[in-house]
N, C-alpha and C. Protein backbone atom coordinates (compact mmCIF):
# COMPACT_ATOMS: atom_id res chain seq x y z
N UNK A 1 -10.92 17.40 -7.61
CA UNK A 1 -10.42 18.32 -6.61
C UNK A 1 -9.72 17.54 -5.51
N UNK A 2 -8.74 18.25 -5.60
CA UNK A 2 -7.58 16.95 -3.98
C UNK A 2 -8.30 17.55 -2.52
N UNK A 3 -8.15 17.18 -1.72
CA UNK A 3 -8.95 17.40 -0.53
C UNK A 3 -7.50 18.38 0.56
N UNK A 4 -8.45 18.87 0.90
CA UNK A 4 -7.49 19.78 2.14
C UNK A 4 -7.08 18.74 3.34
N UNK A 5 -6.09 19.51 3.85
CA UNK A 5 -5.71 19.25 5.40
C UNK A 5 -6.81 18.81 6.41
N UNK A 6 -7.96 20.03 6.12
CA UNK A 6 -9.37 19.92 7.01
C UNK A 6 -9.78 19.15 6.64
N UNK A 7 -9.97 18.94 4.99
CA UNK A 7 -11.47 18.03 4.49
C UNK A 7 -10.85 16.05 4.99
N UNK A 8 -9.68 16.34 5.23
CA UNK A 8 -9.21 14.55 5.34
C UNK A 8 -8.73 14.26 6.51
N UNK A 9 -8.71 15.31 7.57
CA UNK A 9 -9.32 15.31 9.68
C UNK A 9 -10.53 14.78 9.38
N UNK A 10 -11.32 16.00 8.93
CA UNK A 10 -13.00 15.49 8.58
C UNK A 10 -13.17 14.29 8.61
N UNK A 11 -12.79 13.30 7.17
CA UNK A 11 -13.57 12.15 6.74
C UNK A 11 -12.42 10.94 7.75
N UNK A 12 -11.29 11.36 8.14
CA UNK A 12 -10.94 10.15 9.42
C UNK A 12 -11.42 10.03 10.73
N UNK A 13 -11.80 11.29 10.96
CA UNK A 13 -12.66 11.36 12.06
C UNK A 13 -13.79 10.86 12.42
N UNK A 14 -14.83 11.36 11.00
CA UNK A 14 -16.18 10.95 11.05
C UNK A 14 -17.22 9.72 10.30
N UNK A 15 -15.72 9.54 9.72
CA UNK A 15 -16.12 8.65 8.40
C UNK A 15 -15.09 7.07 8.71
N UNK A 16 -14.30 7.72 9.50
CA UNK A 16 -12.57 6.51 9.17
C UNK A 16 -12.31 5.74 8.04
N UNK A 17 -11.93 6.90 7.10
CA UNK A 17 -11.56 6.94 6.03
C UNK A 17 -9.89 6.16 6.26
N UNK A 18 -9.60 6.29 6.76
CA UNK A 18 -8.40 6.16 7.55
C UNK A 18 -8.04 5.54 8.67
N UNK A 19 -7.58 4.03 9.26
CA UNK A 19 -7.78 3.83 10.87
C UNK A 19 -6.67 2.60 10.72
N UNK A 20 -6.73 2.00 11.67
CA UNK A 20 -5.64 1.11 12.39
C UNK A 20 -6.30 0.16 13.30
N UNK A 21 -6.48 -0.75 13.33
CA UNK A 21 -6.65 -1.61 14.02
C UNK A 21 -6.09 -1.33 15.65
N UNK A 22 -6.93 -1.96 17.09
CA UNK A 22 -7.09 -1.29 18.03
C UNK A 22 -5.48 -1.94 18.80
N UNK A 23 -5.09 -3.00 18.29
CA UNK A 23 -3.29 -3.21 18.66
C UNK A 23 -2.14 -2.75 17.91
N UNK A 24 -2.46 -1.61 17.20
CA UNK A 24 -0.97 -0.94 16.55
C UNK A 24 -1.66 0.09 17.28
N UNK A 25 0.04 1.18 16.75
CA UNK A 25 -0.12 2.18 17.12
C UNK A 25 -1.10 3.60 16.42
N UNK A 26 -1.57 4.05 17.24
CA UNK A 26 -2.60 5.12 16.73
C UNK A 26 -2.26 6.12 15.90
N UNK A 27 -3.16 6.38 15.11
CA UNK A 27 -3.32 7.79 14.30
C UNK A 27 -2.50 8.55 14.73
N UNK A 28 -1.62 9.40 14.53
CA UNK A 28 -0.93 10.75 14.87
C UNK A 28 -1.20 11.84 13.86
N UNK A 29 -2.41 12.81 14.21
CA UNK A 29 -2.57 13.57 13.27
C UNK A 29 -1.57 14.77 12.95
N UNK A 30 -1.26 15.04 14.22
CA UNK A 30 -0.13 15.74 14.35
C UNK A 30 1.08 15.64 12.91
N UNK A 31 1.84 14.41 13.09
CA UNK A 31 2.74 14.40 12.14
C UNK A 31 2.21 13.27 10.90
N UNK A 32 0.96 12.87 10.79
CA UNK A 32 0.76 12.53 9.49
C UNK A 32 -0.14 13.26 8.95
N UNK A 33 -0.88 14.21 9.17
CA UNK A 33 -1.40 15.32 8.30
C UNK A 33 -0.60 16.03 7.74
N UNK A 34 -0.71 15.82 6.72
CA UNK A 34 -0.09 16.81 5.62
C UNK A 34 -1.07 17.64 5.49
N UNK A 35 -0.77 19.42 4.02
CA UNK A 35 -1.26 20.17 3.40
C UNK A 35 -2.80 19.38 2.46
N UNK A 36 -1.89 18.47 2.30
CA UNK A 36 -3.02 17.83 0.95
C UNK A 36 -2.69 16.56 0.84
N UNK A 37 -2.13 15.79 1.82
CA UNK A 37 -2.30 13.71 2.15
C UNK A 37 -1.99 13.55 3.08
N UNK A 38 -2.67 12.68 3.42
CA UNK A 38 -1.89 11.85 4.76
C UNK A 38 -1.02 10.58 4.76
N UNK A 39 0.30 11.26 5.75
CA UNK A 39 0.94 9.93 5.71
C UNK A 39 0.95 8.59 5.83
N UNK A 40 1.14 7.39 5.74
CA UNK A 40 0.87 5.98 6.23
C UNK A 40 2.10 5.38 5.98
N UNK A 41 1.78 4.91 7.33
CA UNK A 41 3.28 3.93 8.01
C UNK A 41 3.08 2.65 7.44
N UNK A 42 4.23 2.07 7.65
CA UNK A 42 4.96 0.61 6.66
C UNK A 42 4.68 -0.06 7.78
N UNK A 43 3.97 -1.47 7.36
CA UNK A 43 3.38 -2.51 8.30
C UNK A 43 4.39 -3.47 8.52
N UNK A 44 3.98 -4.32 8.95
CA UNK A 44 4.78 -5.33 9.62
C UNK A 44 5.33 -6.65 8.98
N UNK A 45 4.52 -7.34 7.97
CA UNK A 45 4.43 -8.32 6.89
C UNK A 45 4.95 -7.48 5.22
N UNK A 46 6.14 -8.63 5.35
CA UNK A 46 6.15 -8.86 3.78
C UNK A 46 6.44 -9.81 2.99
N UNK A 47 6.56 -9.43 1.91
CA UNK A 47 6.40 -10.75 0.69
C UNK A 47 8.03 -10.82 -0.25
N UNK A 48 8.44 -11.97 -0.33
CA UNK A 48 9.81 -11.62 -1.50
C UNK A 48 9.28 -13.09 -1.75
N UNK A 49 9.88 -12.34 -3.10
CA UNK A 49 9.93 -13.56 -4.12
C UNK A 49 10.78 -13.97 -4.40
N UNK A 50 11.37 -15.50 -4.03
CA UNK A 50 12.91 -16.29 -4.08
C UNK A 50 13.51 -16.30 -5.62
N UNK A 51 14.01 -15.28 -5.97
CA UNK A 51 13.87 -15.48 -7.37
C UNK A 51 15.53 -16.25 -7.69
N UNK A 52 15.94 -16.77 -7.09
CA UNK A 52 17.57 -18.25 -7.21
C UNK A 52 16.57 -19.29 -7.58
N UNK A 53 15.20 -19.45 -7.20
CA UNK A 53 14.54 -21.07 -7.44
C UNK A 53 13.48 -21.25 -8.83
N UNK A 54 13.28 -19.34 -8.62
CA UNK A 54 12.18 -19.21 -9.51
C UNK A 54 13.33 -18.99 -11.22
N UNK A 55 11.92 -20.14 -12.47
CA UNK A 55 13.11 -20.20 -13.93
C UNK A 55 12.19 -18.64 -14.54
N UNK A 56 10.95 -18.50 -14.34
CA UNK A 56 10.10 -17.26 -14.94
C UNK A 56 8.76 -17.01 -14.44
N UNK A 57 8.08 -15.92 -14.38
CA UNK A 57 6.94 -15.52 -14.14
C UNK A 57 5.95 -15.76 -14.96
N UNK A 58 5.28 -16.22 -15.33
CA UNK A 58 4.59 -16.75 -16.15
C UNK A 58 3.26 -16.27 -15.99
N UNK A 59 3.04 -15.30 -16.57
CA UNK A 59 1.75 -14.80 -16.61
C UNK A 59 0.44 -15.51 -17.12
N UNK A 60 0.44 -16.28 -17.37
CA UNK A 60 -0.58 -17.26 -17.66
C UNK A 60 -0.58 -18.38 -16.42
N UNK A 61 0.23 -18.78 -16.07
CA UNK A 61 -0.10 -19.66 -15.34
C UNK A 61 0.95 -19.54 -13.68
N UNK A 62 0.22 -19.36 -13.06
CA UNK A 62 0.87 -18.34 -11.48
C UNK A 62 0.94 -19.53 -10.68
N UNK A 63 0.93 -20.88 -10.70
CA UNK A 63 1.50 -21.30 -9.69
C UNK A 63 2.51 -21.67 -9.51
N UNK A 64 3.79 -21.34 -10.52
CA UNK A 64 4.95 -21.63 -10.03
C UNK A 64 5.76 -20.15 -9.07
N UNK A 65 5.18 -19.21 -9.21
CA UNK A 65 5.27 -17.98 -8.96
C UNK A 65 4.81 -18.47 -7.31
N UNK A 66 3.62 -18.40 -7.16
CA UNK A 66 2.70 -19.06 -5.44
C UNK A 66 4.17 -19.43 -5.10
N UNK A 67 4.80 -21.02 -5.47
CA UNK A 67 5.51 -21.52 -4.69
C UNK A 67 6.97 -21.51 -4.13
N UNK A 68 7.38 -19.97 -4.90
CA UNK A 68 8.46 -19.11 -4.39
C UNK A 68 8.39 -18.06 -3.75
N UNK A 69 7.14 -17.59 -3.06
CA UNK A 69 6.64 -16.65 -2.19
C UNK A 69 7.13 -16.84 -0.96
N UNK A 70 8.24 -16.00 -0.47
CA UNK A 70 7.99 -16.01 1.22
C UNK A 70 7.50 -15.23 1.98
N UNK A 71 6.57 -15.44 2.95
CA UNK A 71 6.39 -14.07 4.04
C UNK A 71 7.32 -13.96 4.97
N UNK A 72 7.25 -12.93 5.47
CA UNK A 72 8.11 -12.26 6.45
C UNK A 72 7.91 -11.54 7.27
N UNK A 73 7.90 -11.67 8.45
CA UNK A 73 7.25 -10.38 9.51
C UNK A 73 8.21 -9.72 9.94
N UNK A 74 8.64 -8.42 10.42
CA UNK A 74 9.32 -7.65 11.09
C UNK A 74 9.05 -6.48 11.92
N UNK A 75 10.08 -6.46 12.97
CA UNK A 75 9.45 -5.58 13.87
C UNK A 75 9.87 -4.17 13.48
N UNK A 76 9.33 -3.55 13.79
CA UNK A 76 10.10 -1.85 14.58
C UNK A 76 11.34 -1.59 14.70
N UNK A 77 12.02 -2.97 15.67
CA UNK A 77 13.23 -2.47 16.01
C UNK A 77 14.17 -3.30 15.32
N UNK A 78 13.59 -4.33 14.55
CA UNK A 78 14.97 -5.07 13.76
C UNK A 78 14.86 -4.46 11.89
N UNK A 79 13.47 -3.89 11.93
CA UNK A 79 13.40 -3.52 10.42
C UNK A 79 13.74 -4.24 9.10
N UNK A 80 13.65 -4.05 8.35
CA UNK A 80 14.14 -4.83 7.01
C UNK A 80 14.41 -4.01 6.23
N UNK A 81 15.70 -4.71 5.38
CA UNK A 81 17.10 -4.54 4.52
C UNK A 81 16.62 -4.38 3.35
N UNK A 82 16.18 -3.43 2.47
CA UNK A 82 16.19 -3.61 1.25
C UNK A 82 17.59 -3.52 0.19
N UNK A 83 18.03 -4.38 -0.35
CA UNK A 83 19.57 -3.92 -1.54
C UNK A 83 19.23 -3.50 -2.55
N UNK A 84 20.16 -2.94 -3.28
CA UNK A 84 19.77 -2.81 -4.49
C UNK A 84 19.40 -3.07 -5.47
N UNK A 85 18.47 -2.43 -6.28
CA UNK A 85 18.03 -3.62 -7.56
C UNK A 85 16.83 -4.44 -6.84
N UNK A 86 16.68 -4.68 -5.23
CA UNK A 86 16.06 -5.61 -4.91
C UNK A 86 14.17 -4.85 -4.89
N UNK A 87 13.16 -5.80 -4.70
CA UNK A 87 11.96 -5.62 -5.04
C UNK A 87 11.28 -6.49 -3.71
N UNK A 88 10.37 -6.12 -3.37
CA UNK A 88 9.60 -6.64 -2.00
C UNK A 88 8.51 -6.47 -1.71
N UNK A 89 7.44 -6.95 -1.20
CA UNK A 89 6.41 -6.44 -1.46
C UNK A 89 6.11 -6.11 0.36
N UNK A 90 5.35 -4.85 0.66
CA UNK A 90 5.08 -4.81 2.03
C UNK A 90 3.71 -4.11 1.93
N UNK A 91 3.29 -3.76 3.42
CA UNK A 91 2.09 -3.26 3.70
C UNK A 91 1.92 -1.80 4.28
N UNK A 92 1.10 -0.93 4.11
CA UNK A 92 -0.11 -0.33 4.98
C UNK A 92 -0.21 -0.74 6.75
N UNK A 93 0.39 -0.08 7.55
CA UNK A 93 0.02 -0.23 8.46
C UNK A 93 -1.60 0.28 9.17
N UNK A 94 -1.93 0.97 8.42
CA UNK A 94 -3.23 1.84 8.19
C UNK A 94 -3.82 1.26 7.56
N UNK A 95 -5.60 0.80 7.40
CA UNK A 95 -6.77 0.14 6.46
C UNK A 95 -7.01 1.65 5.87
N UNK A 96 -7.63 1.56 4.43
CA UNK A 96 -8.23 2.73 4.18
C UNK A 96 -9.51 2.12 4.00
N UNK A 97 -10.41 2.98 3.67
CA UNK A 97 -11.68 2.91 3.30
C UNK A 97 -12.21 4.05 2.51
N UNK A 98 -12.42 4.09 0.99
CA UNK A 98 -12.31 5.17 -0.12
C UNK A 98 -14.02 5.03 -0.18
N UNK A 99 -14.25 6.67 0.43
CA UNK A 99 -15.68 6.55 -0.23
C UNK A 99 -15.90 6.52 -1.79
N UNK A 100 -17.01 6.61 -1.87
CA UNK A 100 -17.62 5.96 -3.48
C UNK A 100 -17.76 7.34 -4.60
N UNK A 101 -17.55 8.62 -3.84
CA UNK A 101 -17.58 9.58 -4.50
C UNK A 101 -15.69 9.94 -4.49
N UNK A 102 -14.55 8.99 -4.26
CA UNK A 102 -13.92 9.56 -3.90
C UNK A 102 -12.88 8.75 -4.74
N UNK A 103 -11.73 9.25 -4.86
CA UNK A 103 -10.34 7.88 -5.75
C UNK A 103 -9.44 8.61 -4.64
N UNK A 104 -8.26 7.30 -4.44
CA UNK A 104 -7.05 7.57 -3.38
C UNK A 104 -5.49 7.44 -4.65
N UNK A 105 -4.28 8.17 -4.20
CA UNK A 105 -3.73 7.77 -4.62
C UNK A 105 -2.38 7.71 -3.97
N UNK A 106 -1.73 7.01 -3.92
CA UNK A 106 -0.34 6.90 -3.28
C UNK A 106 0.57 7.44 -3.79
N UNK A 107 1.50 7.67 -3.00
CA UNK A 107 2.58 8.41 -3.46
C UNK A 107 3.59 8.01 -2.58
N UNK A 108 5.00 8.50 -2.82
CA UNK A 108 5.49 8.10 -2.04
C UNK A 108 6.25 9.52 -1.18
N UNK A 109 6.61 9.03 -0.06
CA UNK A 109 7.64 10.35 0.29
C UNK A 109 8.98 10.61 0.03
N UNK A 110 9.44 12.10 -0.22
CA UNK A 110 10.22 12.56 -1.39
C UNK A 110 11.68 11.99 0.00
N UNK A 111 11.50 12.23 1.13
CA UNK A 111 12.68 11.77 1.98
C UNK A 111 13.62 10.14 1.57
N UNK A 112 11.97 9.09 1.50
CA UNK A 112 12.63 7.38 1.01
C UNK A 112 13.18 7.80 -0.58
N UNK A 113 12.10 9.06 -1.19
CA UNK A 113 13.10 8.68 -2.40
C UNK A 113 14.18 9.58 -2.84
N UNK A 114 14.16 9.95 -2.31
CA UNK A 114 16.00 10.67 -2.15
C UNK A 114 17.03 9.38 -1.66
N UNK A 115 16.59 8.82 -0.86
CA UNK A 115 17.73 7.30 -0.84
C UNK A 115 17.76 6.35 -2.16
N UNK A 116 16.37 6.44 -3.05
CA UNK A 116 16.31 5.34 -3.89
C UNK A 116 15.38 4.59 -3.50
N UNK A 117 13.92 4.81 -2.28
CA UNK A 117 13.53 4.04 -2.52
C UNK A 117 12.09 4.46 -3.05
N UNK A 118 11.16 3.20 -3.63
CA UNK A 118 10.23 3.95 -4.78
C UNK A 118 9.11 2.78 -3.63
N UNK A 119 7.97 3.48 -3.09
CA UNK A 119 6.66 2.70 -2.41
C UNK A 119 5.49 1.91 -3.56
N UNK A 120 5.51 2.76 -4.58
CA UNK A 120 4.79 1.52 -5.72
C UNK A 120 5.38 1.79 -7.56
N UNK A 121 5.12 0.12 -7.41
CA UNK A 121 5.62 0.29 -9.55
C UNK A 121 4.41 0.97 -10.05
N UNK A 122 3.38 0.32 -9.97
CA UNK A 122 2.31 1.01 -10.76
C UNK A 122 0.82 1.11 -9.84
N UNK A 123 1.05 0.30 -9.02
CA UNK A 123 -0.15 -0.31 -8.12
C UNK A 123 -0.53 1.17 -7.06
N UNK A 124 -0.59 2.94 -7.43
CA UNK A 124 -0.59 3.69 -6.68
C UNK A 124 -1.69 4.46 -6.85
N UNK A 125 -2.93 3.54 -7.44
CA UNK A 125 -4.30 4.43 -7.15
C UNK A 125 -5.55 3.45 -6.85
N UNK A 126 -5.83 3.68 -5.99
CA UNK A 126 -7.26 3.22 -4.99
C UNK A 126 -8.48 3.76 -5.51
N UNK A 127 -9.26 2.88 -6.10
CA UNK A 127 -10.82 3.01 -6.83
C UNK A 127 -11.88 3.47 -5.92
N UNK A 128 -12.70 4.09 -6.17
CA UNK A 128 -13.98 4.12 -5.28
C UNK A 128 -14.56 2.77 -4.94
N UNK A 129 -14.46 2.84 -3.07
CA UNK A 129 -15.08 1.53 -2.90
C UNK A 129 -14.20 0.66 -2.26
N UNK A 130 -12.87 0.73 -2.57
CA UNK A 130 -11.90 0.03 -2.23
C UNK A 130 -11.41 0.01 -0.78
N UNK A 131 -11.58 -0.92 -0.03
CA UNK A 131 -11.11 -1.00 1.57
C UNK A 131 -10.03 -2.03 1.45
N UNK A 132 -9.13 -1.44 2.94
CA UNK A 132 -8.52 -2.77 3.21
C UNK A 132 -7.12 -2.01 3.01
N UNK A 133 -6.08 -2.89 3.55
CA UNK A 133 -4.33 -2.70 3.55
C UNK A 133 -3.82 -2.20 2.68
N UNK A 134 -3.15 -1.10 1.82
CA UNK A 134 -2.36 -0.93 0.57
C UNK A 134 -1.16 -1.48 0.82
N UNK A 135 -1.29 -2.46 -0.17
CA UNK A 135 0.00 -3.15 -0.52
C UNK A 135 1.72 -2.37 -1.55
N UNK A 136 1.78 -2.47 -0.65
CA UNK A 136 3.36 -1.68 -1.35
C UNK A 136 4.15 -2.15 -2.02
N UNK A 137 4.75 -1.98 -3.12
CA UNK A 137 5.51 -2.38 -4.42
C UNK A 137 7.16 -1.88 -4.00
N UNK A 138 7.81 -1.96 -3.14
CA UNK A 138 9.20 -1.28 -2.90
C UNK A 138 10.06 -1.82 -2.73
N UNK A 139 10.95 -1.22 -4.16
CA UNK A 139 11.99 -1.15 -4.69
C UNK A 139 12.85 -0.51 -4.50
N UNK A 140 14.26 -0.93 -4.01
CA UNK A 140 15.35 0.32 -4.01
C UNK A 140 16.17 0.13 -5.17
N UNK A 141 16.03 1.70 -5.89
CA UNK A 141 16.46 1.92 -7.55
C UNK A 141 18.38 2.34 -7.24
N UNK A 142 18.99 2.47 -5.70
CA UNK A 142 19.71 3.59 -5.17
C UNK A 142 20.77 2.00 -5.18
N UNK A 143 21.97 2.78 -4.81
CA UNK A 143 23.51 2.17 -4.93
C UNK A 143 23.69 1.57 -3.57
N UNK A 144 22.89 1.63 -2.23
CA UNK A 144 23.26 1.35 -1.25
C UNK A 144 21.98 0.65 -0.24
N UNK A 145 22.29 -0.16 0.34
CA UNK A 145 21.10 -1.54 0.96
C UNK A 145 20.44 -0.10 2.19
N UNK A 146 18.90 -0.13 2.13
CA UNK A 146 18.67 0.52 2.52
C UNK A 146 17.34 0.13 3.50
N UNK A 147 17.63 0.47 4.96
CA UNK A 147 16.84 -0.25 6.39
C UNK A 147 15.61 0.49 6.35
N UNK A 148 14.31 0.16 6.33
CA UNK A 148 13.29 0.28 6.55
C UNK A 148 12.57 -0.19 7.75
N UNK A 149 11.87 0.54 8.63
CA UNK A 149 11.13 0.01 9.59
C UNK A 149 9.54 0.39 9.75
N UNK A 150 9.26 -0.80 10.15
CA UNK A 150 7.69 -0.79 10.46
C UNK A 150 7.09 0.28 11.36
N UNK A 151 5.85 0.71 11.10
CA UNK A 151 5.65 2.16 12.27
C UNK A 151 5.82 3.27 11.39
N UNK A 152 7.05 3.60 10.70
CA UNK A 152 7.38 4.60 10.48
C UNK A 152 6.56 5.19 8.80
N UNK A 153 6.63 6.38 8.68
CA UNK A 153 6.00 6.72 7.38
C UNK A 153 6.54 7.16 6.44
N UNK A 154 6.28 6.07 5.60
CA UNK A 154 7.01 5.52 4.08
C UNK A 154 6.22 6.10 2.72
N UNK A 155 4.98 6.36 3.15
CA UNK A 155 4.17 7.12 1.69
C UNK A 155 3.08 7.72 2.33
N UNK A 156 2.22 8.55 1.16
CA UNK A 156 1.42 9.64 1.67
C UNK A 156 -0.09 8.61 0.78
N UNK A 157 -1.10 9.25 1.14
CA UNK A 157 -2.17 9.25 0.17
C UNK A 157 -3.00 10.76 0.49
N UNK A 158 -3.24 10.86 -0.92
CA UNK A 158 -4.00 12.01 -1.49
C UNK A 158 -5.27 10.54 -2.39
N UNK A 159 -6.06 11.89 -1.54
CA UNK A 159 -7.53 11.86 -1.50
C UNK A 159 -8.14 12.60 -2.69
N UNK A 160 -9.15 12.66 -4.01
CA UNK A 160 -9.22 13.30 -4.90
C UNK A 160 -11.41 12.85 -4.84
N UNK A 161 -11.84 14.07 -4.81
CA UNK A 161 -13.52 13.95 -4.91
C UNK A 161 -13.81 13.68 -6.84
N UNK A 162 -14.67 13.17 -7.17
CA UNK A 162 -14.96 13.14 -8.29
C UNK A 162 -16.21 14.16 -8.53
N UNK A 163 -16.78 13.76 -10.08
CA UNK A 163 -17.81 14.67 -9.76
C UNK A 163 -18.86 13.79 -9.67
N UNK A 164 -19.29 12.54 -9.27
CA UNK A 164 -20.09 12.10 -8.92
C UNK A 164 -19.90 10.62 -7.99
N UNK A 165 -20.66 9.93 -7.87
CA UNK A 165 -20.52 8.46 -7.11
C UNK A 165 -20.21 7.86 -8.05
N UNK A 166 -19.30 6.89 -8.05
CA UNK A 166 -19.27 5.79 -8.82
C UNK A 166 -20.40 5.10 -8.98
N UNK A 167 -20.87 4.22 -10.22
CA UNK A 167 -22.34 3.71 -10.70
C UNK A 167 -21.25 2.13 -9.97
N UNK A 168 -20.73 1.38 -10.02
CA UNK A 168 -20.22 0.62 -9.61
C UNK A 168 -19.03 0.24 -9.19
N UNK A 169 -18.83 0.77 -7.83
CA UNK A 169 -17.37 0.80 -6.92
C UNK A 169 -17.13 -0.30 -6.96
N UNK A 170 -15.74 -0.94 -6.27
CA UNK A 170 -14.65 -1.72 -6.01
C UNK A 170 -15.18 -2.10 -5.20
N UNK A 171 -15.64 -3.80 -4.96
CA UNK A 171 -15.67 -4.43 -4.26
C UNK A 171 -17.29 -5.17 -4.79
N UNK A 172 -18.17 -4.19 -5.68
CA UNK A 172 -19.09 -4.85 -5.81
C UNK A 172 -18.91 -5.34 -7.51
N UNK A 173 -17.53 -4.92 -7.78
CA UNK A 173 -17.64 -5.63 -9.34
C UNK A 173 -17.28 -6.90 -8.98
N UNK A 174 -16.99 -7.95 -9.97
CA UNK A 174 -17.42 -9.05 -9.60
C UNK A 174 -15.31 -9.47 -9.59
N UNK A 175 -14.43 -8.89 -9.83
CA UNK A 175 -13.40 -8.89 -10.00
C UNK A 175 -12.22 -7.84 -8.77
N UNK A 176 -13.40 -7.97 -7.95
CA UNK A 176 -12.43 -7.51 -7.09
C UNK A 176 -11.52 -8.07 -5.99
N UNK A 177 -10.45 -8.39 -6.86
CA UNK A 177 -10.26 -9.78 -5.58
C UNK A 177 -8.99 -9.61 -4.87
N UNK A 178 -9.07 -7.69 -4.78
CA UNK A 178 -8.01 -7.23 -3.36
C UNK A 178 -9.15 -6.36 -2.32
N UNK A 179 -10.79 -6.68 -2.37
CA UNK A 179 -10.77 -6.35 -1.39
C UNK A 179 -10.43 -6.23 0.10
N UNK A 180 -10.64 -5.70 1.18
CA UNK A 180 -10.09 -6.26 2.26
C UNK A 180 -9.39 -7.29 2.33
N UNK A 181 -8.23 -6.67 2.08
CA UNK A 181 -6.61 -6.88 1.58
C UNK A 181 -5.88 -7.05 3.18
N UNK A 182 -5.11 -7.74 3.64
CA UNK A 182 -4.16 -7.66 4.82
C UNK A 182 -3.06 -7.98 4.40
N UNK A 183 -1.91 -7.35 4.98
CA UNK A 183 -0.75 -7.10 4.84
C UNK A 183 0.01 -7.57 3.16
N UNK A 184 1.25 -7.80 3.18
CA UNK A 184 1.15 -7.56 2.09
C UNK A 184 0.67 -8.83 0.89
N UNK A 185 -0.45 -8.74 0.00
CA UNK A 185 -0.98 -9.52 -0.77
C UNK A 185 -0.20 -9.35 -1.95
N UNK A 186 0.12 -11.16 -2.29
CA UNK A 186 0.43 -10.96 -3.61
C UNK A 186 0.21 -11.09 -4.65
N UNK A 187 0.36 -11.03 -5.87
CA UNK A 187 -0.46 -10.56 -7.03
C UNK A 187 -1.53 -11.70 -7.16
N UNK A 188 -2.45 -11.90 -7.53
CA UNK A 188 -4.06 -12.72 -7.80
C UNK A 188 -4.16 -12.41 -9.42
N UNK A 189 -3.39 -12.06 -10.44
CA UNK A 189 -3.59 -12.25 -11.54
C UNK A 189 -4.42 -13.60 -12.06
N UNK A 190 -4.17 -14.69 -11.40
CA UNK A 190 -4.73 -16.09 -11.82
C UNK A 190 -6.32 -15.54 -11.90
N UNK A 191 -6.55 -14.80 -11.05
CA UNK A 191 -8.33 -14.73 -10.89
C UNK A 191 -8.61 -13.66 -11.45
N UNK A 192 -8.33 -13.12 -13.07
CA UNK A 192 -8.44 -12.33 -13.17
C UNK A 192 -9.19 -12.81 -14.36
N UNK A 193 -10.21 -11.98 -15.13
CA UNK A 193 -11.01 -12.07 -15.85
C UNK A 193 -10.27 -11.86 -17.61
N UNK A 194 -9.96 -12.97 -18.54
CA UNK A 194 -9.14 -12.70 -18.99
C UNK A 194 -9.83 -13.25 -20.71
């Protein structure tokens, strides 16, 4: 069952299912409550991958991948350029915190993707249990370089109850290694159980 307008005031309110750290800017329930998700603004940190230096991704072995990573911070008012074709990784200006009876899922808003741009490849559902930054996968699929700024709200999450608690949430399997996640993290495949 997806959660109402009310039921996800409720659990940010009483639960902070939902919150921000006490130096950004605050919650606006006003214009990020939706019918059935709430919005979340695009953080400040991101990730590109130099791919002129990089020869392949190599899924077996990730440290040549590590050493073409750049971060990047940006503000509000200078924003960042996505082009076309291009891929970036950014953040959650918002932490979530998914109760254990509960799965999150991202989405994006239909406004960025009417320009072309897409907030995740595949990375758009949050496990019971799972805290910490959602890391954003965004790509512009569109014909024209397109300005993004921090603050502003770039995707929604919908909230979905199960019919029970998870027997073992995210964070206590032994493979969870995006818990409390900050800004944007990049992939940890190396530590993955294989």
């Amino acid at each position: 069952m997806i959660l109402s307008d009310r039921e996800i005031k409720k659990i940010i309110e009483e639960k902070g299912v939902v919150a921000v750290d006490g130096s950004k800017p605050k919650i606006n329930m006003e214009t990020q409550l939706g019918p059935s998700s709430f919005d979340l603004r695009l953080g400040y940190d991101f990730g590109v991958l130099n791919t002129r230096k990089v020869e392949v991704v190599d899924t077996k072995n990730m440290s040549n991948y590590k050493k073409f990573i750049e971060q990047e911070t940006h503000t509000p008012e200078e924003g960042v350029i996505v082009h076309p074709g291009e891929f970036i990784l950014g953040s959650t200006l918002e932490k979530v915190d998914i109760p254990v009876n509960m799965v999150g899922r991202v989405e994006g808003r239909s406004s960025y993707g009417r320009l072309g741009i897409i907030v995740h490849a595949t990375a758009g559902f949050l496990d019971p249990g799972f805290r910490g930054q959602i890391t954003l996968e965004i790509q512009n699929l569109g014909n024209a370089p397109v300005k993004l700024y921090p603050e502003e709200r770039i995707c929604q999450i919908v909230l979905e109850k199960m019919g029970c608690e998870s027997e073992v949430p995210y964070g206590e399997k032994k493979d969870s290694k995006y818990m409390d996640q900050e800004g944007a993290t990049f992939s940890k495949l190396e530590d993955e159980k294989r």
